[in-house]
Protein backbone atom coordinates (compact mmCIF):
# COMPACT_ATOMS: atom_id res chain seq x y z
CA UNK A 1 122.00 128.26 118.79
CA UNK A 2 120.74 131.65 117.34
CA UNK A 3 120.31 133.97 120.16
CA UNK A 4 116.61 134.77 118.01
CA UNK A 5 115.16 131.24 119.26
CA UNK A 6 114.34 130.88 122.76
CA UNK A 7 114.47 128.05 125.06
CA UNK A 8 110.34 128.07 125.00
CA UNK A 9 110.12 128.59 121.46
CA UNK A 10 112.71 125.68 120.65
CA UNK A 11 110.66 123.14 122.78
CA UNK A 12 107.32 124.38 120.92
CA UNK A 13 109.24 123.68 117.58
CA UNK A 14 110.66 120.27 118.50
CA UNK A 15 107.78 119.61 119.12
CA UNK A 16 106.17 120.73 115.31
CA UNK A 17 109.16 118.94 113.82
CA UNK A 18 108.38 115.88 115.35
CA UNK A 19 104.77 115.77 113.83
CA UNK A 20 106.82 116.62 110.26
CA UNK A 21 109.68 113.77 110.70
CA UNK A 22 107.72 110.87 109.24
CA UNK A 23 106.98 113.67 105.95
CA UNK A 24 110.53 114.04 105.78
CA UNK A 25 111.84 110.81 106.71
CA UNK A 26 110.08 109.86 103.28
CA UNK A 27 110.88 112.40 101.34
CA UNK A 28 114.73 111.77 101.85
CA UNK A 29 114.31 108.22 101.89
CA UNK A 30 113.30 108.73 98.12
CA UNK A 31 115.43 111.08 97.61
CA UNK A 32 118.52 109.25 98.57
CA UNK A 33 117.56 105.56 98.86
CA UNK A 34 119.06 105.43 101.82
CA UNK A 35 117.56 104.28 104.87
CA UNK A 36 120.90 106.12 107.61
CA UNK A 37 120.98 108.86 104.74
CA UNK A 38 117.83 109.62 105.19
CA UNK A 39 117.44 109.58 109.12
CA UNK A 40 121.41 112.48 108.68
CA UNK A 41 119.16 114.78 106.24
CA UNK A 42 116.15 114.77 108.49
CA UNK A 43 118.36 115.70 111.72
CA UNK A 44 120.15 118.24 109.50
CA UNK A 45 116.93 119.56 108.62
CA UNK A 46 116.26 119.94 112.73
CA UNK A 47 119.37 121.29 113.03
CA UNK A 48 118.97 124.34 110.55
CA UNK A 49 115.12 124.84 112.00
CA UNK A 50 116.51 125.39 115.69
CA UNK A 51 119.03 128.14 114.16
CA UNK A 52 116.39 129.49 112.37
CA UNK A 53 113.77 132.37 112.82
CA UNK A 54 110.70 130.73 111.31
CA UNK A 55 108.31 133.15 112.93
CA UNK A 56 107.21 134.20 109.77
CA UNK A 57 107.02 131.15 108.21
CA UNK A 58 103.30 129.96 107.57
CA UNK A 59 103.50 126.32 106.58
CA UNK A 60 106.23 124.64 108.47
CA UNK A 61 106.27 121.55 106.68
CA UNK A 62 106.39 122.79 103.17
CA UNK A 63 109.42 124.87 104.61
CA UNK A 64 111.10 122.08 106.21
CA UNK A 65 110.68 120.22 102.83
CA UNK A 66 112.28 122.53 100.64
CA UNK A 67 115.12 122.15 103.35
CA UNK A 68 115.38 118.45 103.44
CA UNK A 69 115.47 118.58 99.35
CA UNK A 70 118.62 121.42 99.54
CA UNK A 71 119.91 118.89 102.03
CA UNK A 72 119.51 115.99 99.75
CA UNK A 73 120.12 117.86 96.80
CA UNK A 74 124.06 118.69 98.38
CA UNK A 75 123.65 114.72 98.87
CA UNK A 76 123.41 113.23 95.38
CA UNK A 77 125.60 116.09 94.64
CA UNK A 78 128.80 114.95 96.14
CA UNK A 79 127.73 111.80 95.54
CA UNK A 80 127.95 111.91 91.65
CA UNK A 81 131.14 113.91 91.74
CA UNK A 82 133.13 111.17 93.89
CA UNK A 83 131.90 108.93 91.56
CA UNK A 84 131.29 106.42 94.59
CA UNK A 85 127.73 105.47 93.52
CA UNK A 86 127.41 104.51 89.46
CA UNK A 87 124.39 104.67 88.08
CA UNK A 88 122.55 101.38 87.28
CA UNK A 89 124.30 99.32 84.46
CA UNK A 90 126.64 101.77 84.00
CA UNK A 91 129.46 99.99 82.76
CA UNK A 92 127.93 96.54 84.25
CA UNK A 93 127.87 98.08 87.97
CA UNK A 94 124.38 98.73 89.73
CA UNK A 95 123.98 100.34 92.88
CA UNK A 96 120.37 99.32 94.83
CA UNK A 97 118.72 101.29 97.23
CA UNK A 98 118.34 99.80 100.58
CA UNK A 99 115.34 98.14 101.22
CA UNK A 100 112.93 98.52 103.84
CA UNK A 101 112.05 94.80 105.12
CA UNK A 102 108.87 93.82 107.18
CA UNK A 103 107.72 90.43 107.93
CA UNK A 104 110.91 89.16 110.09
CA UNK A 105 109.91 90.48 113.89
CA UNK A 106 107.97 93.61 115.23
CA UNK A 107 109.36 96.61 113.61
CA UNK A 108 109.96 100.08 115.32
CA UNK A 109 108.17 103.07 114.81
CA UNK A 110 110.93 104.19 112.19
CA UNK A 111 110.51 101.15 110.16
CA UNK A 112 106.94 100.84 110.89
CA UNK A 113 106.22 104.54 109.03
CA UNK A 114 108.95 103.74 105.84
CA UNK A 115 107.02 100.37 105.25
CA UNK A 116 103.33 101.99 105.16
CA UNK A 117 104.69 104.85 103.02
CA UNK A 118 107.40 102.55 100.87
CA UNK A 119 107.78 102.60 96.83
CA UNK A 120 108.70 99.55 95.42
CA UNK A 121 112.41 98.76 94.83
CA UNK A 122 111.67 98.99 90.89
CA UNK A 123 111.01 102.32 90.91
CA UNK A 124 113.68 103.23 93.80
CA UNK A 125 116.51 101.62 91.37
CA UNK A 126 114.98 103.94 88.07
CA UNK A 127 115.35 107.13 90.67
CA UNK A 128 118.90 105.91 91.26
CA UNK A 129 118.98 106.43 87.15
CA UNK A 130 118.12 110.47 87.08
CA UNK A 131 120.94 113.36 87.65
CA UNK A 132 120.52 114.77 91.10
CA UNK A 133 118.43 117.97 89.77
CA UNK A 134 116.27 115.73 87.88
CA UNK A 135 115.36 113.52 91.13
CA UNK A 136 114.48 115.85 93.19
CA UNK A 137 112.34 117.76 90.66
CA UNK A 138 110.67 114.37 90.48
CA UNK A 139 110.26 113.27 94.01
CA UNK A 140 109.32 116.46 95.53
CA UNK A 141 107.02 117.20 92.50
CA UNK A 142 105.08 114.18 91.24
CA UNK A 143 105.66 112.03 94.90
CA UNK A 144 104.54 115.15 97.49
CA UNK A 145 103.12 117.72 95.31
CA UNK A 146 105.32 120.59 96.09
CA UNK A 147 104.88 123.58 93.72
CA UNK A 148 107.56 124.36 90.89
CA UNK A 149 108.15 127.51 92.40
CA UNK A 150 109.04 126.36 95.57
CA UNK A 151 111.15 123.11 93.82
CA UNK A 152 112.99 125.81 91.91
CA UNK A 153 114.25 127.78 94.98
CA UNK A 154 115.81 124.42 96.35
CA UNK A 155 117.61 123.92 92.62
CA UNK A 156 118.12 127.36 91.94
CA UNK A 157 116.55 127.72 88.92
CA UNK A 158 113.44 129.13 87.02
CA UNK A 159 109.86 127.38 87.53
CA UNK A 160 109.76 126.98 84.00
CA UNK A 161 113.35 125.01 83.89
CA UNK A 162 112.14 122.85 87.07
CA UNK A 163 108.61 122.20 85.08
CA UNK A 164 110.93 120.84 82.09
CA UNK A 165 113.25 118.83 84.60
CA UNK A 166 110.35 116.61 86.03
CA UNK A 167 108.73 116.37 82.81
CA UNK A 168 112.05 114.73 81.29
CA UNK A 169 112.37 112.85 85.02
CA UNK A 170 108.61 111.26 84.66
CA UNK A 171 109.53 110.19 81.18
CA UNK A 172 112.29 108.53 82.15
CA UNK A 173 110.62 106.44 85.35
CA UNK A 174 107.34 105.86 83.05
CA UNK A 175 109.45 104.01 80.60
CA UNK A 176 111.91 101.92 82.54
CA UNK A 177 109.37 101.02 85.38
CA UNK A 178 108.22 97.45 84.97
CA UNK A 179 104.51 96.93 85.21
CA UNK A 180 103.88 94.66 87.76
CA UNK A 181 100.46 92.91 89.80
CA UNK A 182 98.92 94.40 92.17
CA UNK A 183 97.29 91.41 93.89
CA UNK A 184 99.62 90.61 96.96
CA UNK A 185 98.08 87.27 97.78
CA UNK A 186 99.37 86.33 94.19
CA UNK A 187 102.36 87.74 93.85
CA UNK A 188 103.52 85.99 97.15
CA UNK A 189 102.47 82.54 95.63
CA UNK A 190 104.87 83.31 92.54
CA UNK A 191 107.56 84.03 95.15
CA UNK A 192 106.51 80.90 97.45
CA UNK A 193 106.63 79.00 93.88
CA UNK A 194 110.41 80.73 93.04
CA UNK A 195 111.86 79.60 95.92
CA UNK A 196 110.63 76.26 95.82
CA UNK A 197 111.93 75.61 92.26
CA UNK A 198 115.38 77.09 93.48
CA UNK A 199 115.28 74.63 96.64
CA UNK A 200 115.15 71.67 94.25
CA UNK A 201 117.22 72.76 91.83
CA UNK A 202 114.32 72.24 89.32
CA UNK A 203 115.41 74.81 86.03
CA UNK A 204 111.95 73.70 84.20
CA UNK A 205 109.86 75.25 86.96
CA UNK A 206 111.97 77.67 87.42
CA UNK A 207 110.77 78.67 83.43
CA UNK A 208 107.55 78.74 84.60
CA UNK A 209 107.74 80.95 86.88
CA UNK A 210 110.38 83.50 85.03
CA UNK A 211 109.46 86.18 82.40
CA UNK A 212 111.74 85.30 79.36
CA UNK A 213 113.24 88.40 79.58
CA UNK A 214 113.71 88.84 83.08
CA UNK A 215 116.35 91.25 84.71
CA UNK A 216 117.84 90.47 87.34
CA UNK A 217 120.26 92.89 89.39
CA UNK A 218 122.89 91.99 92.06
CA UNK A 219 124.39 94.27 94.45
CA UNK A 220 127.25 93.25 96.01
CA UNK A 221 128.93 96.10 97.08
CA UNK A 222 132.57 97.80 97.21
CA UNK A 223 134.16 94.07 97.27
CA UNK A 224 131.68 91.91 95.62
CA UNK A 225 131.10 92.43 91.83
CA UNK A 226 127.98 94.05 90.99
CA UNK A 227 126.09 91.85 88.39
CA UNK A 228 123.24 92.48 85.87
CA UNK A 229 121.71 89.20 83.91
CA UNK A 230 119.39 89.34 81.29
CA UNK A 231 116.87 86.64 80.12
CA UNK A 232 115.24 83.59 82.02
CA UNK A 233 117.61 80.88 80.82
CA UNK A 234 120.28 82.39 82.38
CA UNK A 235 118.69 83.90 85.75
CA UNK A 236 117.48 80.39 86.19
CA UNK A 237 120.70 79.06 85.90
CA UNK A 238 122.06 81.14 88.55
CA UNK A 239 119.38 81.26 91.34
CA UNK A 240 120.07 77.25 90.65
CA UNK A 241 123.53 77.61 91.52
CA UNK A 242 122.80 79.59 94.62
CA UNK A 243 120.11 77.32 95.89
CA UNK A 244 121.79 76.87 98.87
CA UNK A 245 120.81 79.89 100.07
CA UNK A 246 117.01 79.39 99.30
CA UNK A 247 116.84 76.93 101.65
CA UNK A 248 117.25 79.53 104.40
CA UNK A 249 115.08 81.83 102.68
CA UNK A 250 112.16 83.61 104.65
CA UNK A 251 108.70 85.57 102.63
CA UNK A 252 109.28 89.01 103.67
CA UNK A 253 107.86 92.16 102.50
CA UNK A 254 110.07 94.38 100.68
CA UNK A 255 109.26 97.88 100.17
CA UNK A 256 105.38 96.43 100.97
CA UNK A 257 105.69 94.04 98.06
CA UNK A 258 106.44 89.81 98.71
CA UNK A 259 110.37 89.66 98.82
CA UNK A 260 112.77 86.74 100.03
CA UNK A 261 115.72 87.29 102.83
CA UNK A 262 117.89 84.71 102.87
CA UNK A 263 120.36 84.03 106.00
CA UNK A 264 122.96 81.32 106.74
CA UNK A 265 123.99 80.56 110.47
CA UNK A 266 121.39 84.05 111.79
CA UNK A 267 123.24 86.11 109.08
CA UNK A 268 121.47 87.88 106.48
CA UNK A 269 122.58 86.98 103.17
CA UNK A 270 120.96 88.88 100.85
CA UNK A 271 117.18 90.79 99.97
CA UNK A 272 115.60 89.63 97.02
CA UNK A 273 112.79 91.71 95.58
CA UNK A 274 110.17 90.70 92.62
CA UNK A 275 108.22 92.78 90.13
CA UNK A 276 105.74 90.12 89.06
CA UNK A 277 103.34 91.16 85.65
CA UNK A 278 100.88 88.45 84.62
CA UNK A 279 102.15 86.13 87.08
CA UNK A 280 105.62 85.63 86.06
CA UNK A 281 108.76 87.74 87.73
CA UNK A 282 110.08 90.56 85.47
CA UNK A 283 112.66 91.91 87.34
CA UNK A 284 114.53 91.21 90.59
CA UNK A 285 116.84 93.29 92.57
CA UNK A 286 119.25 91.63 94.93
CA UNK A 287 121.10 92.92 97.66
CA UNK A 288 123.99 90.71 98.83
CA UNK A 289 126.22 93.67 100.40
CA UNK A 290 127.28 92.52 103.54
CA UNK A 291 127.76 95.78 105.27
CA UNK A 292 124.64 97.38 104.03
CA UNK A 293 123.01 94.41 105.17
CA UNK A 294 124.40 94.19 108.78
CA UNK A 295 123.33 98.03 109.08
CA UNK A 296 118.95 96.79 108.27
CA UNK A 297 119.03 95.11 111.26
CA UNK A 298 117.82 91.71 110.39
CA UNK A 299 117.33 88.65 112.28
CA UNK A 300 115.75 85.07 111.91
């Protein structure tokens, strides 16, 4: 530890970062879409205050949010140049953020603060879409308001360059982010209704209940092939020949929106999310990767 921060000073600024972590804990979250991801940027960020001389520094959280987007920033970096994460129907692969499930047992603080300031899993998987500048312009921007000037000393570029990066960002997320209902009550009936049409195997309600040009994303992970289906006919067809595990599936929220987990013998199987418009489903991301799912936690 810097010999500039003492002992007294780094227990009065634990103590300030604490009343920030829930801030930052979101802003990663977006930034990343990961739920571990996040929690390693926001104890970097902790890590780089208590070396720091912030004496001078007047707001403290817009400071440690510039760091946590540097930090996140280095993140999606590495992360496009290993190629380990392809973007969304890139070459038929899709990568889903992790979801942030409520609804299955009393959650912990952590959780408790991602679900009351969540984004639905729609929006999370057209983030996943935008270069690594772009998102962060975006999220730190139009999500938490932070000026261009300061967005443009985390990318290293000119205000007016960061102004033109968000702009192209919102463009992007306002035309490939469904429209969806925003009565809950509803939108849980369509789910209560989907999962009772996959239960009984019945493809005619299942038509009901299915825009006909519904997407549908799986995420399997590094093992499982990642698939993308277009069209109710033939999502239909495939939640039918799954049904098994919609016998075992549980209402949930996902991201704060009605959502489906689905378990076999206490395991979770996979997280289903819904955009619902006019009171049919228009898009549903599923998460079926075993590891990822093992790390959210779940139980029956």
């Amino acid at each position: 530890m810097s010999e500039e921060v003492s002992s007294a000073e780094l227990t009065g600024l634990a103590g300030r970062f604490e009343a920030e972590r829930p801030q930052l804990r979101s802003v990663a979250y977006r930034m990343l879409g990961s739920i571990a991801e996040a929690e390693d940027a926001v104890q970097e960020a902790w890590l780089k205050l208590s070396r720091s001389d912030v004496s001078e520094v007047r707001n403290l959280g817009a400071w440690l949010t510039t760091v946590v987007g540097r930090i996140c920033l280095d993140q999606l970096r590495s992360r496009a140049s290993r190629r380990e994460d392809p973007l969304p129907e890139q070459d038929g692969q899709v990568r889903l953020p992790d979801p942030v499930v409520s609804g299955l047992a009393a959650l912990d603080p952590v959780h408790e603060i991602l679900v009351a300031d969540s984004v639905g899993i729609a929006l999370m998987v057209v983030l996943e879409t935008l270069s690594p500048a772009e998102r962060v312009a975006f999220v730190l921007h139009d999500m938490f308001e932070v000026p261009f000037d300061g967005i443009a000393e985390v990318l290293g570029r000119t205000s007016a360059s960061t102004r033109q990066l968000a702009s192209r960002a919102r463009r992007r997320v306002q035309g490939a982010t469904p429209a969806g209902d925003a009565d809950d009550a509803r939108k849980r009936e369509v789910v209560e209704a989907f999962l009772t049409a996959s239960r009984a195997g019945d493809f005619d309600a299942l038509m009901t209940v299915l825009d006909p040009d519904v997407v549908a994303r799986s995420d399997g992970g590094t093992l499982v092939p990642s698939v993308l289906r277009r069209g109710a006919g033939d999502v239909a067809s495939q939640a039918i020949a799954f049904a098994r595990y919609a016998k075992e599936g549980r209402t949930v929220l996902v991201n704060g929106s009605p959502g489906v987990v689905s378990f076999a013998d206490g395991r979770p199987l996979s997280v289903m999310s819904f955009t619902i418009h006019e009171g049919r489903i228009t898009e549903m991301n599923i998460l079926t990767d075993p590891t990822r799912l093992a790390a959210l936690g779940l139980t029956v």
